[in-house]
Protein backbone atom coordinates (compact mmCIF):
# COMPACT_ATOMS: atom_id res chain seq x y z
CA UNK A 1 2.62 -17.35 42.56
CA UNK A 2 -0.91 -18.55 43.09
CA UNK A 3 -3.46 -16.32 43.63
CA UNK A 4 -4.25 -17.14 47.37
CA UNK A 5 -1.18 -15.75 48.42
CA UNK A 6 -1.46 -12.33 46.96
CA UNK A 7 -1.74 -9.01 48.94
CA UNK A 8 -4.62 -7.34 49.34
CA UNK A 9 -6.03 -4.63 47.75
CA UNK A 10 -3.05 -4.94 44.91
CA UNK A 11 -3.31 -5.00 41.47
CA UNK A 12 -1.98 -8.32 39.32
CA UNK A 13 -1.38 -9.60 35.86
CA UNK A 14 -2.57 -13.06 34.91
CA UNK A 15 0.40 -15.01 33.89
CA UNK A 16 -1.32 -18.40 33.42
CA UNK A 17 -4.64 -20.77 34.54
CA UNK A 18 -3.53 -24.51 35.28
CA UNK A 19 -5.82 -27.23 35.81
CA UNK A 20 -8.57 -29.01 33.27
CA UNK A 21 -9.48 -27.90 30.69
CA UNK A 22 -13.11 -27.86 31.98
CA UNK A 23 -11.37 -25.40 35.08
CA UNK A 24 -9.59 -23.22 32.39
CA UNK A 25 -12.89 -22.81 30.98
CA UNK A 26 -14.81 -21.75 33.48
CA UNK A 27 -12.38 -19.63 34.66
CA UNK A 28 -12.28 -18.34 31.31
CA UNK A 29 -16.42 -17.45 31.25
CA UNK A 30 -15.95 -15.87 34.52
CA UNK A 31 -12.93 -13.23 32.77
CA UNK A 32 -9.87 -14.81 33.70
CA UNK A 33 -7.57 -15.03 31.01
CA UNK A 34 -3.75 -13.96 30.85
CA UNK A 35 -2.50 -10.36 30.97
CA UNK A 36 -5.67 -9.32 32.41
CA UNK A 37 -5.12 -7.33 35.48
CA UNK A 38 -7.08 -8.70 39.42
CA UNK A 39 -6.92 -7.44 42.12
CA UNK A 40 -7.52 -9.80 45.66
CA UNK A 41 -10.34 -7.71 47.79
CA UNK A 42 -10.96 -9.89 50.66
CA UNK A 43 -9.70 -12.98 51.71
CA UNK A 44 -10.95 -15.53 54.39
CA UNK A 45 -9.66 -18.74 54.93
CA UNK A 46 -7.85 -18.83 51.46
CA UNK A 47 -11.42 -18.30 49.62
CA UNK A 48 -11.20 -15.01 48.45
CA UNK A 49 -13.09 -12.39 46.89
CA UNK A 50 -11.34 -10.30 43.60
CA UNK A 51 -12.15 -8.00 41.52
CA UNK A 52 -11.52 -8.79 37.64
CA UNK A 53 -12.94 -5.99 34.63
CA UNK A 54 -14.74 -3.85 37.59
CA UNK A 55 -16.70 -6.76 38.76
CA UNK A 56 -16.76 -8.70 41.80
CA UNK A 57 -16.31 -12.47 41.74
CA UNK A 58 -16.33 -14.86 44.94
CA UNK A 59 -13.70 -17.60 44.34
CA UNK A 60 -12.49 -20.66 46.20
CA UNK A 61 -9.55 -22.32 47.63
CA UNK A 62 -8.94 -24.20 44.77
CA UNK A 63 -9.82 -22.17 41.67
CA UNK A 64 -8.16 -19.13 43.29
CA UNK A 65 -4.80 -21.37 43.28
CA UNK A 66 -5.06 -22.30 39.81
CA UNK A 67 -4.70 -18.48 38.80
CA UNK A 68 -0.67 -17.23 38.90
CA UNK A 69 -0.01 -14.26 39.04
């Protein structure tokens, strides 16, 4: 499932990052790759806040949907 509809406060593994390659990248630099674990903090309006290798990281609608988890 896509990232925006995970609990909160839950911890996740990575199974996969869709999109570009220039998305998959990004997402990449920002310490999303697969098997990693996330957890979804806060959420508001589908933009969501998650925390990814004990740092905090402010995501949108649309890159938080290109995480599954």
């Amino acid at each position: 499932m896509p990232l925006t509809f995970a609990d909160l406060n839950r911890q996740y593994v990575i199974l996969k990052i869709t999109g570009q390659d220039k998305v998959r990248a990004h997402l990449k630099n920002l310490g999303f790759i697969e098997n990693e674990t996330v957890s979804v903090i806060q959420s508001i309006q589908g933009n969501l806040i998650v925390e990814i290798k004990g740092v905090r990281i402010a995501l949108d609608k649309s890159l938080a949907n290109r995480i599954v988890v």
